[in-house]
Protein backbone atom coordinates (compact mmCIF):
# COMPACT_ATOMS: atom_id res chain seq x y z
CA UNK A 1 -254.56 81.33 -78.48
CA UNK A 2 -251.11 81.76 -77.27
CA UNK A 3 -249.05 79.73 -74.97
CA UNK A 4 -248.83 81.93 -71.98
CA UNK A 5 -253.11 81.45 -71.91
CA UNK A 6 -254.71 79.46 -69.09
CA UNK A 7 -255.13 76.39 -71.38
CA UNK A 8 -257.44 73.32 -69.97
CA UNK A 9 -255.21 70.13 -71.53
CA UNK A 10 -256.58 66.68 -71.31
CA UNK A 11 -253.80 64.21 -71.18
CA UNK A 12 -255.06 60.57 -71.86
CA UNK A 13 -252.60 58.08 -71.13
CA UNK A 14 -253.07 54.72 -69.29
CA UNK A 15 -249.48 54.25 -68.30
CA UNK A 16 -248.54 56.44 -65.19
CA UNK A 17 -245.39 57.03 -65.77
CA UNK A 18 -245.47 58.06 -69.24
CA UNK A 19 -248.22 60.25 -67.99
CA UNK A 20 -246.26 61.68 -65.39
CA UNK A 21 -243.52 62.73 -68.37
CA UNK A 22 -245.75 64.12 -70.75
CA UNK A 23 -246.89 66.22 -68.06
CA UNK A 24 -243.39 67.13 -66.80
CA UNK A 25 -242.43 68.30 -70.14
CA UNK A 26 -245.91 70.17 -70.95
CA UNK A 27 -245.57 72.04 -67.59
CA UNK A 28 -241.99 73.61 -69.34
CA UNK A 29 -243.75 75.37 -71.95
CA UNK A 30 -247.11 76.02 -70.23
CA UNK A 31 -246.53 75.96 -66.80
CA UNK A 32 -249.76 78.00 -66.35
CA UNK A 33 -252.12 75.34 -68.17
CA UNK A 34 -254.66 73.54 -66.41
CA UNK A 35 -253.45 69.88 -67.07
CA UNK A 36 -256.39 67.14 -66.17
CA UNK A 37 -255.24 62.97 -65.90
CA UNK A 38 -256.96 60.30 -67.13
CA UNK A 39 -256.15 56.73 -67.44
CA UNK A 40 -259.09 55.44 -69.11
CA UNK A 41 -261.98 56.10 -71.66
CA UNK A 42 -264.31 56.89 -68.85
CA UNK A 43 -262.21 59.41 -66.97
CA UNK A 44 -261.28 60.63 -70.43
CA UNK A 45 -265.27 61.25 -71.22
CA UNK A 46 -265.88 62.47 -67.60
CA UNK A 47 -263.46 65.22 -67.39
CA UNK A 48 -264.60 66.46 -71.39
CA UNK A 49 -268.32 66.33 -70.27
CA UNK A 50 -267.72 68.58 -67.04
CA UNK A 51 -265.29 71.30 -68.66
CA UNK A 52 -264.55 73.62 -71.53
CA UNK A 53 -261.38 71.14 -72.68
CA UNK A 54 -258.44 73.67 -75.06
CA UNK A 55 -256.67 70.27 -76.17
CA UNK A 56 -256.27 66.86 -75.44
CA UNK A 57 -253.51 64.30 -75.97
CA UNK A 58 -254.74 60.79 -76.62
CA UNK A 59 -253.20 57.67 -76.49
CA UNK A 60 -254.38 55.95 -79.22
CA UNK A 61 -254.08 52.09 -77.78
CA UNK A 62 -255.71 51.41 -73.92
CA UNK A 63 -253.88 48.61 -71.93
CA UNK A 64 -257.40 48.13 -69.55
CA UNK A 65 -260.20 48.50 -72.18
CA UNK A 66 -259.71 46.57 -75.25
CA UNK A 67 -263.32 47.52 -76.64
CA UNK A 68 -262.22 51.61 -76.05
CA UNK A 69 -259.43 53.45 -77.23
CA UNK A 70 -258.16 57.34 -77.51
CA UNK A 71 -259.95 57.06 -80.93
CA UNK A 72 -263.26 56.62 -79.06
CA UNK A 73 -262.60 59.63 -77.52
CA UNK A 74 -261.64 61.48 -80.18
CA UNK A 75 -265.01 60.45 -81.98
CA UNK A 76 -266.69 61.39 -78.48
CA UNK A 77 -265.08 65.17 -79.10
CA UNK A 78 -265.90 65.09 -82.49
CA UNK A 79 -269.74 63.86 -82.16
CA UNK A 80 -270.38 66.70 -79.01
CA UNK A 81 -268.51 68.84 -81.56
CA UNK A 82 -266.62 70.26 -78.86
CA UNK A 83 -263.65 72.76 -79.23
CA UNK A 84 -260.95 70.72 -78.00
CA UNK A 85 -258.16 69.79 -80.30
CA UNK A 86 -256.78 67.26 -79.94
CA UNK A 87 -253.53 65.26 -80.83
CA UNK A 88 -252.63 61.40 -80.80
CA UNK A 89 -250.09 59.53 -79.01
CA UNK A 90 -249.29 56.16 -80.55
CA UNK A 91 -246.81 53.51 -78.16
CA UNK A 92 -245.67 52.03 -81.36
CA UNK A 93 -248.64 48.93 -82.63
CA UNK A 94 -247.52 49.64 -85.45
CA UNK A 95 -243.86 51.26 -85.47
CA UNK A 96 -243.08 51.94 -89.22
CA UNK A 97 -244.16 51.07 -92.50
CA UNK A 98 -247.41 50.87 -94.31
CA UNK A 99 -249.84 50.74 -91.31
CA UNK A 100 -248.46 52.91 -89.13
CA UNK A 101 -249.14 55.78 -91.59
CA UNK A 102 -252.57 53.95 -92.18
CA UNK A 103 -253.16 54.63 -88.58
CA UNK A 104 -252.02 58.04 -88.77
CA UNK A 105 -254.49 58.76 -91.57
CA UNK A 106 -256.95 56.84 -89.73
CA UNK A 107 -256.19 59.43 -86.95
CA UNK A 108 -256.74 62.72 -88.69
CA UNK A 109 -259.56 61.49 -91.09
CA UNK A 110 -261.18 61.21 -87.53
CA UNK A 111 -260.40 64.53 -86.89
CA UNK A 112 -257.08 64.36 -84.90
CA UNK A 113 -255.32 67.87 -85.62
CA UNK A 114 -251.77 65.85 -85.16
CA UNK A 115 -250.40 62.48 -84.10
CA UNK A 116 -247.60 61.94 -82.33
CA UNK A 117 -245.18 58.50 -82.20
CA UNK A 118 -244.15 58.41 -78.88
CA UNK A 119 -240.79 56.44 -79.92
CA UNK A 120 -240.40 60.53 -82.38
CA UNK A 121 -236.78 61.27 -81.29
CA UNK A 122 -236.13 64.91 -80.44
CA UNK A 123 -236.80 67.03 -77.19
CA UNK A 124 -239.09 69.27 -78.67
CA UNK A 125 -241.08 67.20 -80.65
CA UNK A 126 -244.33 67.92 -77.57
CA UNK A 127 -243.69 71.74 -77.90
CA UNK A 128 -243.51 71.76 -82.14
CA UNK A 129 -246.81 69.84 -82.05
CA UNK A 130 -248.65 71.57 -79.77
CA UNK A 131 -247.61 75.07 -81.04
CA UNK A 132 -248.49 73.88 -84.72
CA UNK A 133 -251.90 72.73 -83.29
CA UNK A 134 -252.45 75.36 -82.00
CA UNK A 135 -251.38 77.92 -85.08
CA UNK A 136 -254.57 75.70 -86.29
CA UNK A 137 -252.34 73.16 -88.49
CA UNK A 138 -252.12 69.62 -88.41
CA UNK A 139 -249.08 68.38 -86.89
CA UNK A 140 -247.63 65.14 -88.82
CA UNK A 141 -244.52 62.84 -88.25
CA UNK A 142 -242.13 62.92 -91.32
CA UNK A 143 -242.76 59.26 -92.01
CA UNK A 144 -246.04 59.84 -93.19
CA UNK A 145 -244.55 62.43 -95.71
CA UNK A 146 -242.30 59.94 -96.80
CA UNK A 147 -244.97 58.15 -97.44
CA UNK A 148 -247.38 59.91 -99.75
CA UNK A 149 -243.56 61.28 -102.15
CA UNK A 150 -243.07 57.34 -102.17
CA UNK A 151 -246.99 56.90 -102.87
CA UNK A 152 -246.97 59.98 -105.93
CA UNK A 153 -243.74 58.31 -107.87
């Protein structure tokens, strides 16, 4: 799958204007993609149930839906097993340290092919993730590496 394809993204993030960046800055390295909103779970399940989905950013923590999170949805992809791969965004519960790589792991165990702190410095952390997703790799912050050298010693 290259990057000049027709993707379908799903971009699931229930703070507009955070939304509105993401999709700024996906729309400089696939300006061709089809890129589908949703602010909640149930928009989130909607738009996977009514097309073929290429990959999905999802925000792990929902302001409006404490009982539903981008976790649900990435169980939802996983239990339809549908194609769609799909990467989390985390706001920061938990910004460093032991559970924030918990969470992480917690992410991919799930079936997340990355995760993605949205507080990760760098302008091209989007692009690296979503071109190592999809080279079929799992895309990881460096903290978590950190974590499993300090884990090993």
């Amino acid at each position: 799958m290259a990057l000049s394809d027709h993707l379908k993204i799903l971009l699931l993030e229930d703070h507009g204007v955070v939304r509105a960046g993401f999709k700024a800055l996906l729309r400089e390295f696939v300006p061709d993609a089809q890129v589908y909103e949703a602010a909640s779970y149930d928009q989130a399940i909607a738009i996977l149930a009514s097309d073929a989905i290429d990959f999905a950013f999802l925000d792990f923590k929902l302001a409006e839906a404490a009982d539903k999170s981008g976790l649900d949805v990435l169980h939802y992809i996983r239990e339809q097993e549908l194609a769609t791969r799909a990467v989390m965004l985390s706001g920061g519960e938990f910004a460093s340290g032991y559970l924030a790589k918990e969470l992480v792991l917690q992410c991919i165990n799930a079936g997340a092919f990355g995760y993605i702190p949205k507080a990760m410095e760098g302008d091209g952390v989007l692009r690296e993730a979503f071109e190592t997703v999809l080279q079929g790799r799992v895309f990881l912050p460096t903290f978590v590496f950190d974590y499993h050298a300090g884990a090993g010693a």
